[in-house]
Structure formats: structure tokens, C-alpha cells
C-alpha atoms as a PDB file:
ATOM      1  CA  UNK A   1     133.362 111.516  53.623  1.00  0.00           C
ATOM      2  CA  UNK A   2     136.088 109.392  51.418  1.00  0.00           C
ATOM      3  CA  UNK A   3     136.195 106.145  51.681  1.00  0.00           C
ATOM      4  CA  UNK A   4     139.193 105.950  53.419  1.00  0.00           C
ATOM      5  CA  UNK A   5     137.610 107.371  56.541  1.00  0.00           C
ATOM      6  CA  UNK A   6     135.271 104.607  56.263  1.00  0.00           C
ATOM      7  CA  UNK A   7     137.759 102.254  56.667  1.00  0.00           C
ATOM      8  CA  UNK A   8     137.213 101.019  60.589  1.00  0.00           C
ATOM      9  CA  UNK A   9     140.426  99.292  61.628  1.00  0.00           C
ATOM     10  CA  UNK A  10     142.912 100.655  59.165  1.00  0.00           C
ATOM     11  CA  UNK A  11     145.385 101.526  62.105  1.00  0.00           C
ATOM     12  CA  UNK A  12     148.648  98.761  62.253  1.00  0.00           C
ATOM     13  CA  UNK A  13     148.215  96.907  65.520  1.00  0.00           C
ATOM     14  CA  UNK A  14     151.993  97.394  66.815  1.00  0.00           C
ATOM     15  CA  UNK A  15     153.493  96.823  70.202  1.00  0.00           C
ATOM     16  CA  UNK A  16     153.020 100.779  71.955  1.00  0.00           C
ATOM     17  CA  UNK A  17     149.332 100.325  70.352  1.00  0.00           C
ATOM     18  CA  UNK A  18     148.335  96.989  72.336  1.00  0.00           C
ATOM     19  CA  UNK A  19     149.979  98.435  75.035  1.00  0.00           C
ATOM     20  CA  UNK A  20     148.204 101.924  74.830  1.00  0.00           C
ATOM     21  CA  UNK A  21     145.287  99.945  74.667  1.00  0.00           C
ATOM     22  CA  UNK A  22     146.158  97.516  77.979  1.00  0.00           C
ATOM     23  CA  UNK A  23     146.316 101.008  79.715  1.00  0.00           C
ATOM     24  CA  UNK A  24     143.490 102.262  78.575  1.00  0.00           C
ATOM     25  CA  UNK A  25     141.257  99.371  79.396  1.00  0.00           C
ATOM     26  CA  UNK A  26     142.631  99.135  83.177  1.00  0.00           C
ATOM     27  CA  UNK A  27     140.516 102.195  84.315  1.00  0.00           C
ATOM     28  CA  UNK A  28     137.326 101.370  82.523  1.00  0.00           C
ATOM     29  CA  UNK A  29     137.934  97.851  84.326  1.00  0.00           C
ATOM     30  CA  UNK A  30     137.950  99.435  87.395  1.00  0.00           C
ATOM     31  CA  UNK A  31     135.391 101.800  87.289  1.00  0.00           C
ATOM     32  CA  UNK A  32     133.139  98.761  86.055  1.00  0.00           C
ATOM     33  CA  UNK A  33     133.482  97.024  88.771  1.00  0.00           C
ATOM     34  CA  UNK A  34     133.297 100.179  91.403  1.00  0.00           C
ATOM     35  CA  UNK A  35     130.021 100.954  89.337  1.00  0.00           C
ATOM     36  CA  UNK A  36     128.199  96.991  89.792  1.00  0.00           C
ATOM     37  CA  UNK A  37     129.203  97.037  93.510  1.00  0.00           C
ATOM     38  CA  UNK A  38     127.694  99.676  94.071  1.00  0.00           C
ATOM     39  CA  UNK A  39     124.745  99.244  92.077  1.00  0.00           C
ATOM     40  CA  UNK A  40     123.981  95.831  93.359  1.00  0.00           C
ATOM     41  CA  UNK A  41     124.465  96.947  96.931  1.00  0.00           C
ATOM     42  CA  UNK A  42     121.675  99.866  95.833  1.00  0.00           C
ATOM     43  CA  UNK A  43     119.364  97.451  93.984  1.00  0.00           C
ATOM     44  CA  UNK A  44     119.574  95.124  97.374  1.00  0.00           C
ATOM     45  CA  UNK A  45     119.466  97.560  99.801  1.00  0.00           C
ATOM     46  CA  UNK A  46     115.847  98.393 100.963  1.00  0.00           C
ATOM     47  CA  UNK A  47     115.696 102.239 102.192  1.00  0.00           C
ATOM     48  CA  UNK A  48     112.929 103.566 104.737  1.00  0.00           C
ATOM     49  CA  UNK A  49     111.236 105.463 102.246  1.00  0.00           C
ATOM     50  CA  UNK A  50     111.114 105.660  98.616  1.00  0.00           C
ATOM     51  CA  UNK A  51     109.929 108.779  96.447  1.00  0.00           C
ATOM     52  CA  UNK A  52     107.321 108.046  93.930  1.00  0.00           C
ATOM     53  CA  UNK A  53     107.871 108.279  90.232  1.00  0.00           C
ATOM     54  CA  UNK A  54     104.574 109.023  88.047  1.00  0.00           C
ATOM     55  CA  UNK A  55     103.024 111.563  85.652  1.00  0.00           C
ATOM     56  CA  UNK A  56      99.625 111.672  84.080  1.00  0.00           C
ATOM     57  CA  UNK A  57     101.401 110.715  81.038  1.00  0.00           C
ATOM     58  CA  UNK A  58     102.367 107.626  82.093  1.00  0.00           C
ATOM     59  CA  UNK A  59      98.975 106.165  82.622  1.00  0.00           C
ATOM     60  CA  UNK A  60      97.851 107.048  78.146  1.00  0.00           C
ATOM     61  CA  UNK A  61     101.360 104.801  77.186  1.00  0.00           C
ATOM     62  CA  UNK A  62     100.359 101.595  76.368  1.00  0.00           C
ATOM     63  CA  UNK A  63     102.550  97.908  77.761  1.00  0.00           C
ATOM     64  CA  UNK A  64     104.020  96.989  74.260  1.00  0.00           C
ATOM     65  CA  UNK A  65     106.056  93.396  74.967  1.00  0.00           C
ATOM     66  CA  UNK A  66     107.982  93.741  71.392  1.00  0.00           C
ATOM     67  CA  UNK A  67     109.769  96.302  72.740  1.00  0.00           C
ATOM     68  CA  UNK A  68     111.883  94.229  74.994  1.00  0.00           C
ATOM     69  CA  UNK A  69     113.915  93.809  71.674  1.00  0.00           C
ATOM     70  CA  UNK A  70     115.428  96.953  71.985  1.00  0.00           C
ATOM     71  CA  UNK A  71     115.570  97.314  75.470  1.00  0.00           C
ATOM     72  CA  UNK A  72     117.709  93.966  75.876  1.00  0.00           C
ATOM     73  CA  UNK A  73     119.784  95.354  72.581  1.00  0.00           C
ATOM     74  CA  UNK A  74     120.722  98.504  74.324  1.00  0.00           C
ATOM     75  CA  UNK A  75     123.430  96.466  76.463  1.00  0.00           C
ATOM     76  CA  UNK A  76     124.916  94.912  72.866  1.00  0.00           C
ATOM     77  CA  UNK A  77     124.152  98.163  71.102  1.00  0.00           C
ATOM     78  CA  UNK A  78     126.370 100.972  73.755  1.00  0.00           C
ATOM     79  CA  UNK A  79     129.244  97.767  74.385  1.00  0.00           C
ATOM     80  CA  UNK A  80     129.917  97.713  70.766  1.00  0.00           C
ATOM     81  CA  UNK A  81     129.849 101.637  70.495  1.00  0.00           C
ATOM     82  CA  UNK A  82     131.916 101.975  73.630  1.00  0.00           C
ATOM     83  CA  UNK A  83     134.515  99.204  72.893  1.00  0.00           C
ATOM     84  CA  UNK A  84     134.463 100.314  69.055  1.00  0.00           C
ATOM     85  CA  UNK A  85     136.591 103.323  69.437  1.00  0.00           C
ATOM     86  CA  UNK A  86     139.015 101.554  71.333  1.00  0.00           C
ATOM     87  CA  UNK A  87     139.487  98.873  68.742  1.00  0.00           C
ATOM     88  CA  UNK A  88     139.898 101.746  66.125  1.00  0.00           C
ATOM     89  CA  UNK A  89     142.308 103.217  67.987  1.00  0.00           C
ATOM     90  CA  UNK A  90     140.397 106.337  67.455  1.00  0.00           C
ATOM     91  CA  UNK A  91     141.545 107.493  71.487  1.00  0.00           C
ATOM     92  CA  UNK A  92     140.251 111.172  71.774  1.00  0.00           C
ATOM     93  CA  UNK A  93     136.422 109.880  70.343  1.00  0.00           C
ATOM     94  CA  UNK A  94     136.754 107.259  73.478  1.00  0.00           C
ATOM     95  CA  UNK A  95     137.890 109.218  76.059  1.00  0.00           C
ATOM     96  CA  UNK A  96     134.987 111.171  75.027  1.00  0.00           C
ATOM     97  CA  UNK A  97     132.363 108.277  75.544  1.00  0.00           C
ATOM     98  CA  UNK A  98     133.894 106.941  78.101  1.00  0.00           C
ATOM     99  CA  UNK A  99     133.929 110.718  79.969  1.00  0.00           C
ATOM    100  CA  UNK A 100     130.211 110.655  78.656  1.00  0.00           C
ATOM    101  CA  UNK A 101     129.110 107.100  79.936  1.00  0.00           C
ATOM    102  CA  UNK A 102     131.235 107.797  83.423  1.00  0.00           C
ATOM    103  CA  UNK A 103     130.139 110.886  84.149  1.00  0.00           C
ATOM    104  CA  UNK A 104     126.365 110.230  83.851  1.00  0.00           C
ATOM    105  CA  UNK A 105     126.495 106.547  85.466  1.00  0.00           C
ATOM    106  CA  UNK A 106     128.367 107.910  88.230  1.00  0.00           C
ATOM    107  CA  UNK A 107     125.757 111.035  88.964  1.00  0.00           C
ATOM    108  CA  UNK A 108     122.887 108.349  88.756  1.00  0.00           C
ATOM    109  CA  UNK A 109     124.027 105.995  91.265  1.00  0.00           C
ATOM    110  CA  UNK A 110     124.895 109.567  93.888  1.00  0.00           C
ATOM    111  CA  UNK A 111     121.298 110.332  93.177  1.00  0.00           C
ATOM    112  CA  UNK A 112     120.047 107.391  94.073  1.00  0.00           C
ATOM    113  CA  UNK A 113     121.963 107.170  96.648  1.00  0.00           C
ATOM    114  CA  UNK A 114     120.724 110.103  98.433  1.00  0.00           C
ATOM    115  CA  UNK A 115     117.040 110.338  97.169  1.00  0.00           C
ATOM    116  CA  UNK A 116     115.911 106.754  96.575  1.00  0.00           C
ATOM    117  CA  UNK A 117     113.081 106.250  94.000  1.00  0.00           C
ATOM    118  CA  UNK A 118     110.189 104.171  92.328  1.00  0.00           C
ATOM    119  CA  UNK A 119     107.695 103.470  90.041  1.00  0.00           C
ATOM    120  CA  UNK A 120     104.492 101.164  90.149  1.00  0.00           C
ATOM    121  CA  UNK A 121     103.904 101.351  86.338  1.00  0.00           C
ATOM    122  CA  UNK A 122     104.414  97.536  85.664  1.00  0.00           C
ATOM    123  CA  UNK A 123     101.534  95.198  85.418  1.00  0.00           C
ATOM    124  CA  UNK A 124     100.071  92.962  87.341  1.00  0.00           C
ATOM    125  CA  UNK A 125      98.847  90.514  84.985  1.00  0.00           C
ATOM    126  CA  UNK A 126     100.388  90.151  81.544  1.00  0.00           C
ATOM    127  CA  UNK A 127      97.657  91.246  79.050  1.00  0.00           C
ATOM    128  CA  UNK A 128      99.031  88.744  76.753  1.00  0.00           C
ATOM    129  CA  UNK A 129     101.070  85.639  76.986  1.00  0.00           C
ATOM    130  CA  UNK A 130     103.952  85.209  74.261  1.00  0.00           C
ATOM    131  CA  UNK A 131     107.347  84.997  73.969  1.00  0.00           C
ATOM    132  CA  UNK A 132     107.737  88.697  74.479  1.00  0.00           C
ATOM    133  CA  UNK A 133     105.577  88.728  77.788  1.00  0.00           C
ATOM    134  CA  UNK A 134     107.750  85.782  79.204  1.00  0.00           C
ATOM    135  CA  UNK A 135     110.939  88.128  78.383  1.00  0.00           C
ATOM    136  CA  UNK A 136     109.487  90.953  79.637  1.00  0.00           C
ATOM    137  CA  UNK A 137     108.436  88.746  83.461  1.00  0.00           C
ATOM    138  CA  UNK A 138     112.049  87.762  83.620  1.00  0.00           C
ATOM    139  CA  UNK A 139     113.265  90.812  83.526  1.00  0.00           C
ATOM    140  CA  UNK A 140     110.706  92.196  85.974  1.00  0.00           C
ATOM    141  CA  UNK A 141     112.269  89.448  88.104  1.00  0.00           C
ATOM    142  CA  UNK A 142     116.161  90.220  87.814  1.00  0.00           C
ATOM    143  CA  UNK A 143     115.325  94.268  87.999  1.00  0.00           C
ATOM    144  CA  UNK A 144     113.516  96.220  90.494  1.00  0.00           C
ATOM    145  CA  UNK A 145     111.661  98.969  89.799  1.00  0.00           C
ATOM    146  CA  UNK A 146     113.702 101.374  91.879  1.00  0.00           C
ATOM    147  CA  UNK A 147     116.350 103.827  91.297  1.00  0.00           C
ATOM    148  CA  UNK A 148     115.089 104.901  88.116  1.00  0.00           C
ATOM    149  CA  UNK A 149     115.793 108.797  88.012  1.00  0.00           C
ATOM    150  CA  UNK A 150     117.633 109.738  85.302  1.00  0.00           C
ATOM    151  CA  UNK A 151     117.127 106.601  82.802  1.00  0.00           C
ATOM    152  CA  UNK A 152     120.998 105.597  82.635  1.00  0.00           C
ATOM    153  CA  UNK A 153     119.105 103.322  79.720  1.00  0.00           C
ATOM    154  CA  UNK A 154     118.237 106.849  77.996  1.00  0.00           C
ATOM    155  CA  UNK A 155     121.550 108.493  78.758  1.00  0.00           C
ATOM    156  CA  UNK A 156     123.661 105.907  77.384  1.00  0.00           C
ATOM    157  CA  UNK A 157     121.772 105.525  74.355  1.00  0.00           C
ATOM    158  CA  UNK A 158     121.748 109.081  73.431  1.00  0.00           C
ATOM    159  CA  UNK A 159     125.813 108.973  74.665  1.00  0.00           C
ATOM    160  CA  UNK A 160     126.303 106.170  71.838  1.00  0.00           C
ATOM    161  CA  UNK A 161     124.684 107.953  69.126  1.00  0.00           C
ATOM    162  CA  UNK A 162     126.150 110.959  70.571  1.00  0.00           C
ATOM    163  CA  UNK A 163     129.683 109.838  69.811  1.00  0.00           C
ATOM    164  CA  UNK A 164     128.647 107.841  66.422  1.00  0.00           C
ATOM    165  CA  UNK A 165     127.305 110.767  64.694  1.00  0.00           C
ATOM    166  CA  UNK A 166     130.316 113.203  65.785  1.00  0.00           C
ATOM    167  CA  UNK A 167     133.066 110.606  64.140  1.00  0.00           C
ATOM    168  CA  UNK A 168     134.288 110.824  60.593  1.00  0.00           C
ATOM    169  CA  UNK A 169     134.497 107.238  60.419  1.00  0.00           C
ATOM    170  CA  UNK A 170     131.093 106.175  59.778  1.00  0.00           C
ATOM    171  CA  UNK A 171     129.030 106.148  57.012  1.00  0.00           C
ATOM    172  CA  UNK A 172     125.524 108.642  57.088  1.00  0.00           C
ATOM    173  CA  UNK A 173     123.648 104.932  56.983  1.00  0.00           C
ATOM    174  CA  UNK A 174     125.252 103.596  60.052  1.00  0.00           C
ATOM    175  CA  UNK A 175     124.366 107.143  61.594  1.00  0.00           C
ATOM    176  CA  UNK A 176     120.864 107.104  60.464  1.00  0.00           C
ATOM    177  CA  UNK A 177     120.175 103.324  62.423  1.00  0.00           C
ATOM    178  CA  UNK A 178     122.475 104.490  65.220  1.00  0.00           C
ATOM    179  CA  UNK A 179     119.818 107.811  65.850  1.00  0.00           C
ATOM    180  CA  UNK A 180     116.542 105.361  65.184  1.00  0.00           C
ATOM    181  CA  UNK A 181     117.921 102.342  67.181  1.00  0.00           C
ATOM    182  CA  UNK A 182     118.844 104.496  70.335  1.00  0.00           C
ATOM    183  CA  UNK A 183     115.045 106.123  69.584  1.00  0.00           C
ATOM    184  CA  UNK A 184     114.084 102.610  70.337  1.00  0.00           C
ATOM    185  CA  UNK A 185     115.897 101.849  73.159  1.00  0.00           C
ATOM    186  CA  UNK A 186     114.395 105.154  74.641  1.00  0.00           C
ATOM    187  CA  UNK A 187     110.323 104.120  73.830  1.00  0.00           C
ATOM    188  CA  UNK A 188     111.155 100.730  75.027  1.00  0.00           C
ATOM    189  CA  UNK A 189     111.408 102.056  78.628  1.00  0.00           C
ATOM    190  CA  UNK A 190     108.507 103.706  78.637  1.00  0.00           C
ATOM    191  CA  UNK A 191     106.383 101.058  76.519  1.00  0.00           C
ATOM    192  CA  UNK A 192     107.353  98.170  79.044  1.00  0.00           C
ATOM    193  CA  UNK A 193     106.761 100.499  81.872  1.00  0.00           C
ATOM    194  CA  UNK A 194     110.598 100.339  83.121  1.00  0.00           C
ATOM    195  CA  UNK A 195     110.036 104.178  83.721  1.00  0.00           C
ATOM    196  CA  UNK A 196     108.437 107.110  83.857  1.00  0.00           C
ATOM    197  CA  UNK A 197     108.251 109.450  81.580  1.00  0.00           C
ATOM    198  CA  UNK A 198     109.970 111.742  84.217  1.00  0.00           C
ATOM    199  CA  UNK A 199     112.891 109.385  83.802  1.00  0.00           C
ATOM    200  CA  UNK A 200     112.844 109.378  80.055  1.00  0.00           C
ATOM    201  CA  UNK A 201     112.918 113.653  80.580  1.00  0.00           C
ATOM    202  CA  UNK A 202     116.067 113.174  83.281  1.00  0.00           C
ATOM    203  CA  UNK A 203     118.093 110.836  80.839  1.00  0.00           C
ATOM    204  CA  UNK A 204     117.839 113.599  78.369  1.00  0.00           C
ATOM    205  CA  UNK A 205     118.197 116.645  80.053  1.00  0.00           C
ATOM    206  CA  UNK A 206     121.449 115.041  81.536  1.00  0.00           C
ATOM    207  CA  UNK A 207     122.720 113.939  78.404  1.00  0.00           C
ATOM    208  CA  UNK A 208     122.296 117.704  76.511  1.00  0.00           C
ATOM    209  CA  UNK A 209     124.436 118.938  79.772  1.00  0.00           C
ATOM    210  CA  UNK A 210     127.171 116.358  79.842  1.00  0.00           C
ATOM    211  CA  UNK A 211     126.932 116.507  75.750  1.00  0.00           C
ATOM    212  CA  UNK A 212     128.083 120.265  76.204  1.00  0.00           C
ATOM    213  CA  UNK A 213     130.486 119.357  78.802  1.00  0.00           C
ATOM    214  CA  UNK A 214     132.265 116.862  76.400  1.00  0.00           C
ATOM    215  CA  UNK A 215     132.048 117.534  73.302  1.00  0.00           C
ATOM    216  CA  UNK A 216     131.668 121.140  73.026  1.00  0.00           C
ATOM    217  CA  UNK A 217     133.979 122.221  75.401  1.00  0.00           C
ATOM    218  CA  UNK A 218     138.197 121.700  75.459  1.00  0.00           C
ATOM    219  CA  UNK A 219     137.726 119.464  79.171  1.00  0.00           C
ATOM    220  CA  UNK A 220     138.107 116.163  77.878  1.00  0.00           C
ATOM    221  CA  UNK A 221     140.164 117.260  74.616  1.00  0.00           C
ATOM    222  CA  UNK A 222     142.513 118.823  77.085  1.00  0.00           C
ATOM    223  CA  UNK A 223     142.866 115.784  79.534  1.00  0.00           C
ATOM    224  CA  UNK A 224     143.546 113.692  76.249  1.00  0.00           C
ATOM    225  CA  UNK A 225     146.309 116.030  75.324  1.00  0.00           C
ATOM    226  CA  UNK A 226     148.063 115.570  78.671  1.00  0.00           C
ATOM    227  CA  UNK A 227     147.730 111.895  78.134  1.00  0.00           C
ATOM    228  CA  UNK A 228     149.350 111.894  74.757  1.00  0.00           C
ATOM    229  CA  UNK A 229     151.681 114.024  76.393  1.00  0.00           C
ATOM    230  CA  UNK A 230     152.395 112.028  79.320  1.00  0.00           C
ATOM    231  CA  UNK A 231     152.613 108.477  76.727  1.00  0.00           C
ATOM    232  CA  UNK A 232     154.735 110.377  73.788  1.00  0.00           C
ATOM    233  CA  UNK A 233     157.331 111.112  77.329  1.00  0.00           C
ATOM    234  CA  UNK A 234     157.234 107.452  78.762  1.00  0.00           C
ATOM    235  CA  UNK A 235     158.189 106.078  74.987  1.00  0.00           C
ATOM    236  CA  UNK A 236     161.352 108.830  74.906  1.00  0.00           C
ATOM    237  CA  UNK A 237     162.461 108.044  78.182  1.00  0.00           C
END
């Protein structure tokens, strides 16, 4: 890799950029808030009967508070990734997230939708009390622990790295932390008993499919095209 395809933002920011950019930030704006309603409305909504989440497995992982550093970093951690490509004008590598990070947070909330789910892997009692612990109660408090199947914290991680490690522009370093980072993010759910390991399976088995899907298939290349197509028209007309 030469340098120059290190270089993040070495696009000129002109006037059919920023507005490239407007339009491509509309439908992520919308889908965002299509995707909170109707998560919200899921996480308040109390249904007759809830399956059970638990494997043996479960039970032999220990309740590690530090990792509620990487678990909070995972909303930082797939922004930046997600909003990166967009910045670097790099638009085929984000439609390909964003086809990635759509396509799995939309088949989580239909599943849970139709087969509610939960887990009762948290605590009790803290076993410790420390800044950690405190973290870790708050969130218990903001999050339920239902609709957990697959781990959209999983999926998403494994989407950011995903779409890191198949760009030119960065460096084998920044690769390296992306791949132990979203590692992280994936114990952390399991270490602060957020899921199951049956979730921690879903998040990945989804992510090898939609992987496939996107990035080694001509789908979301194709749909790109059509845009370029479609914005290479409007600017002739």
C-alpha cells in the first residue's frame, strides 16, 4: 500500500461532492429513525410470552465489569467506521456498510418481532462495587434483557472491521486494532452477561451470510453503478 492510499481525505470537497453527500445522508437519516421507533416500541412493548435464551456455556463465563469499556465503545467505534467512508468520499465502500449495517439491523428487529426473546444471565448482586459495576447497573437499567437474537452488537462489529480490512485506505496497523477492538466488543457481551452465547453464534453466522451477500457478490456493486449512473445523468441534464 503507497502512501498515497493512506491519505484519508485527499478528495477536494466541491459543490456536486457536498451535495452527493446531502443525498446520501437523507436515507441513512431515515432509516435511523424508522429503525429507533421501532426498536423502542419493541424494547417497551411487553409480549405474552418470551422464548428463553441460555446454553450450558453461558453459566462457565465469568461477569467481568472492565468490559463495559468496549461494549460502550462499540457505539463510537461502528459511527466513526460508518460515517468514515462517507467523509472520504470513498461511496461504493459505504454503500457497502451501510447495505451491511441495514440489512442485518433490519432482519433483527423482524425477528424479534415475530419470536420475542430473553436471557436471565445478569446478576443479581454486583460481586464487586467499582466504577465499572456502577456502569455496568446503569446500563442494566436503560436496556432490557430482551430481544437479543442475533447480537446486532456482534454483527455490527464484525460489519466495521468487515469494511476496514477490505479498503485500500488504511494502514495494516489500523486493521490489526480494528480486528482486536471489534474482538472486544464481541467478549464484552458475553462477559457482562448482555447475551448468550447463542447470540454471540447468531451475530456471526449472520454476518458471514450478509458478508457474502455484499462483498462477494456484484448486488450492492451493481446498485452503486446505477447510482453513479443515475447522478453522472442529473449533472448532464
Amino acid at each position: 500500500m503507497d502512501n498515497k492510499k493512506r491519505k484519508y481525505f485527499d478528495k477536494p470537497w466541491t459543490k456536486e461532492r457536498f451535495e452527493e453527500t446531502i443525498r446520501c445522508l437523507i436515507p441513512v437519516i431515515i432509516y435511523a429513525i424508522v429503525y429507533f421507533v421501532w426498536f423502542f416500541h419493541l424494547e417497551g412493548t411487553k409480549a405474552l410470552h418470551y422464548t428463553e435464551i441460555h446454553s450450558e456455556l453461558d453459566d462457565a463465563i465469568p461477569f467481568l465489569e472492565i468490559f463495559i469499556i468496549p461494549y460502550l465503545g462499540w457505539f463510537a467505534y461502528c459511527s466513526i467506521v460508518f460515517f468514515l467512508f462517507l467523509l472520504m468520499y470513498d461511496l461504493e465502500d459505504f454503500f457497502k456498510i451501510a447495505a451491511f449495517f441495514f440489512t442485518g439491523m433490519t432482519l433483527f428487529l423482524i425477528i424479534s418481532s415475530f419470536w420475542p426473546n430473553i436471557q436471565y444471565l445478569r446478576p443479581a448482586v454486583m460481586p464487586r462495587d467499582n466504577v465499572f459495576t456502577h456502569m455496568v447497573a446503569a446500563l442494566y437499567r436503560s436496556d432490557t434483557p430482551t430481544n437479543l437474537w442475533p447480537s446486532i452488537h456482534v454483527y455490527n462489529s464484525i460489519g466495521a472491521y468487515i469494511a476496514v480490512a477490505n479498503s485500500d485506505r488504511f494502514s495494516k496497523h489500523i486493521k490489526r486494532f480494528c480486528a482486536v477492538f471489534s474482538t472486544l466488543i464481541i467478549l464484552s457481551t458475553m462477559f457482562l452477561k448482555q447475551h448468550s452465547v447463542i447470540d454471540v453464534v447468531g451475530g456471526i453466522i449472520f454476518s458471514i451470510i450478509v458478508y457474502v451477500v455484499v462483498y462477494k457478490s456484484e448486488l450492492v456493486v451493481n446498485v452503486y453503478n446505477r447510482h453513479v449512473e443515475k447522478v453522472n445523468a442529473r449533472r448532464a441534464a
